[in-house]
C-alpha atoms as a PDB file:
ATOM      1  CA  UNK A   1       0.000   0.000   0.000  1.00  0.00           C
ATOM      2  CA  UNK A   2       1.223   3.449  -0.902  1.00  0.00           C
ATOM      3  CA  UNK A   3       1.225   6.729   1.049  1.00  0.00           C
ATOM      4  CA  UNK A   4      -1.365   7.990  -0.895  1.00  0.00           C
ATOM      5  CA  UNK A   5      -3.921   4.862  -0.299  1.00  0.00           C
ATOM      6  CA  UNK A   6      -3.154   5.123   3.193  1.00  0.00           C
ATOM      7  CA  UNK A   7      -4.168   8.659   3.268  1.00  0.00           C
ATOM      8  CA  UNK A   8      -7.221   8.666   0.671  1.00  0.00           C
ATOM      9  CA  UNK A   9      -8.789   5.659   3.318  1.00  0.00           C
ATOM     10  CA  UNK A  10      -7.899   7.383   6.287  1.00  0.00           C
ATOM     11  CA  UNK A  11      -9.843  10.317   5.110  1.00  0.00           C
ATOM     12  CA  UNK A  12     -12.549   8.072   4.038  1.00  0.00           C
ATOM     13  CA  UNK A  13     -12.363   6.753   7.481  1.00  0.00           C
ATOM     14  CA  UNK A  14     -12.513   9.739   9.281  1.00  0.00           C
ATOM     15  CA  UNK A  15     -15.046  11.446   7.608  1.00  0.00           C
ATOM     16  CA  UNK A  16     -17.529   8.026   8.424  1.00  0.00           C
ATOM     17  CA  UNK A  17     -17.157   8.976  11.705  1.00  0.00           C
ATOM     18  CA  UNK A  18     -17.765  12.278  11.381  1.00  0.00           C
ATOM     19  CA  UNK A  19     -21.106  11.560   9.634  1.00  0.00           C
ATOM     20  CA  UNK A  20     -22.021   9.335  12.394  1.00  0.00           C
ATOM     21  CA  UNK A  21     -21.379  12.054  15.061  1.00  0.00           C
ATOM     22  CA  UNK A  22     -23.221  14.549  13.285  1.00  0.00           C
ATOM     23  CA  UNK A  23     -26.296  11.876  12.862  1.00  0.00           C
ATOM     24  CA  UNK A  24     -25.873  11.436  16.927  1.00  0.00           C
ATOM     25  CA  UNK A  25     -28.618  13.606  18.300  1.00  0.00           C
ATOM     26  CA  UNK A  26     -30.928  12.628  15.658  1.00  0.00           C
ATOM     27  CA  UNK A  27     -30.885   8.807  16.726  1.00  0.00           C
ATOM     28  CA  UNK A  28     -32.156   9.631  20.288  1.00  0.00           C
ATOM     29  CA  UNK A  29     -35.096   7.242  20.980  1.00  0.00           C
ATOM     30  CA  UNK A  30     -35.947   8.594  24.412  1.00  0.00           C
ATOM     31  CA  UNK A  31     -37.563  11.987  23.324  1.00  0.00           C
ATOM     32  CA  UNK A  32     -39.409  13.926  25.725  1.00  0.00           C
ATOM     33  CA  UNK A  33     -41.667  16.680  25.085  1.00  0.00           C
ATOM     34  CA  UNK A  34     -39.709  19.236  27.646  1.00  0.00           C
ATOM     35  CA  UNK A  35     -36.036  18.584  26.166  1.00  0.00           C
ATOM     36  CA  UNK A  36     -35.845  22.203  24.894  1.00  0.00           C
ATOM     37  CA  UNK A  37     -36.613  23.413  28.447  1.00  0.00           C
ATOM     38  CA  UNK A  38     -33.761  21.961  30.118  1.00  0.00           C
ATOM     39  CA  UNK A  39     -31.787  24.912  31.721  1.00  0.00           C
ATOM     40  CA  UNK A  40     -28.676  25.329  33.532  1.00  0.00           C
ATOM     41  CA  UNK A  41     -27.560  27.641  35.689  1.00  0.00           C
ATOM     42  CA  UNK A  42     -23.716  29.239  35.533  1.00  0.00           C
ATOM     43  CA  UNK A  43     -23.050  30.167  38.984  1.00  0.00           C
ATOM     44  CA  UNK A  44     -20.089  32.377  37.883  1.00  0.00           C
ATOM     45  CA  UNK A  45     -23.088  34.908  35.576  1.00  0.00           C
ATOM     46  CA  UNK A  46     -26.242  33.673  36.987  1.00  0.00           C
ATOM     47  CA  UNK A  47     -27.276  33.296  33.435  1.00  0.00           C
ATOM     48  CA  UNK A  48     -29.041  30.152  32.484  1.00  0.00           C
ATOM     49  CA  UNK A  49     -28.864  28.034  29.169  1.00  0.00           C
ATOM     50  CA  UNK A  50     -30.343  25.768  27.552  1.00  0.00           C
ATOM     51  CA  UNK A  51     -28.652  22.406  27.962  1.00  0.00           C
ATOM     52  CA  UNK A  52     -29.435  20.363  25.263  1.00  0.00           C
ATOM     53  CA  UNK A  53     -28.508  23.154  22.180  1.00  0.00           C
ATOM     54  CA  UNK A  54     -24.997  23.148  23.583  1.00  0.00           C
ATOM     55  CA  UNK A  55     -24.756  19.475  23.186  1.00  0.00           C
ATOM     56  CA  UNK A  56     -25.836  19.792  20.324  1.00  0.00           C
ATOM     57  CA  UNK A  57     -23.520  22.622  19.251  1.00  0.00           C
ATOM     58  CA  UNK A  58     -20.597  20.487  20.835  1.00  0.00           C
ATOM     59  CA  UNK A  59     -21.292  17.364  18.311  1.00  0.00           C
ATOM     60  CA  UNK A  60     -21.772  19.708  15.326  1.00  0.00           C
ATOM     61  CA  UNK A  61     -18.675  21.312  16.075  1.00  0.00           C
ATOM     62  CA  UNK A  62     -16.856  18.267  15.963  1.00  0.00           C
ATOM     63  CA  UNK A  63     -18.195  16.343  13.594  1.00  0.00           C
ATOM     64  CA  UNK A  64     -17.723  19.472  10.882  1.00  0.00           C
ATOM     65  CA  UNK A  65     -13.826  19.636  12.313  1.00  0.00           C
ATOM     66  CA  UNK A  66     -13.674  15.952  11.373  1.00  0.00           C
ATOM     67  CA  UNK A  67     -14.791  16.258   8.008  1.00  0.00           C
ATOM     68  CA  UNK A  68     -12.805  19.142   7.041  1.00  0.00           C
ATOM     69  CA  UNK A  69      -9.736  16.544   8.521  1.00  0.00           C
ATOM     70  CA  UNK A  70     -11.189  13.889   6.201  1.00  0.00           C
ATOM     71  CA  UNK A  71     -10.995  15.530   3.014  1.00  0.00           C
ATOM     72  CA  UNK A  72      -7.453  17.027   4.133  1.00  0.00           C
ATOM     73  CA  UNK A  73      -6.205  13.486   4.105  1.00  0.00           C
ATOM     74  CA  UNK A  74      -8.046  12.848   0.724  1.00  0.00           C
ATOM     75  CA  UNK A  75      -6.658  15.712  -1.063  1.00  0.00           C
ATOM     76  CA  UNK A  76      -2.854  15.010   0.586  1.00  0.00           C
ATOM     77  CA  UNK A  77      -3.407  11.669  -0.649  1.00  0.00           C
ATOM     78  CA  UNK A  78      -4.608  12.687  -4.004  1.00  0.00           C
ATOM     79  CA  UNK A  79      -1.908  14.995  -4.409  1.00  0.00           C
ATOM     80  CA  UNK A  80       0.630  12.280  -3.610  1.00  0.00           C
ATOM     81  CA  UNK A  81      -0.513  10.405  -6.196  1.00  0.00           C
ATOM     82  CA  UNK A  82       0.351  12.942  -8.668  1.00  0.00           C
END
């Protein structure tokens, strides 16, 4: 196996997992009518916030950075090809 095969399914790899992350909150069977009215308080502010979006932002934030890594390693390994 070559560098760039190793890199091309790597980045293949990576960016399965990245779809399954991002798929995550959407495969949550126990779904309650409330879940957008969880809060949390920060005892630093006193502010609350909802704690389900930030899970939510959490996942989509790394699931995105993990498909930007996933087509780096495709395009390294396409250009090592070349």
């Amino acid at each position: 196996m070559t560098y760039s095969t190793i890199f091309i399914i790597s980045g293949l790899g990576v960016n399965t997992i990245a779809s399954l992350i991002m798929l995550y909150p959407y495969l949550n069977i126990n779904r309650y009518v409330d879940d957008d009215l969880i809060l949390k308080m920060n005892m630093k502010t006193g502010k609350y916030y909802q704690k389900k979006h930030l899970k939510n932002r959490r996942l989509g934030i790394a699931g995105f950075s993990l498909f930007a890594l996933g087509f780096v390693f495709q395009i390294l390994g396409i250009l090592l090809q070349i």
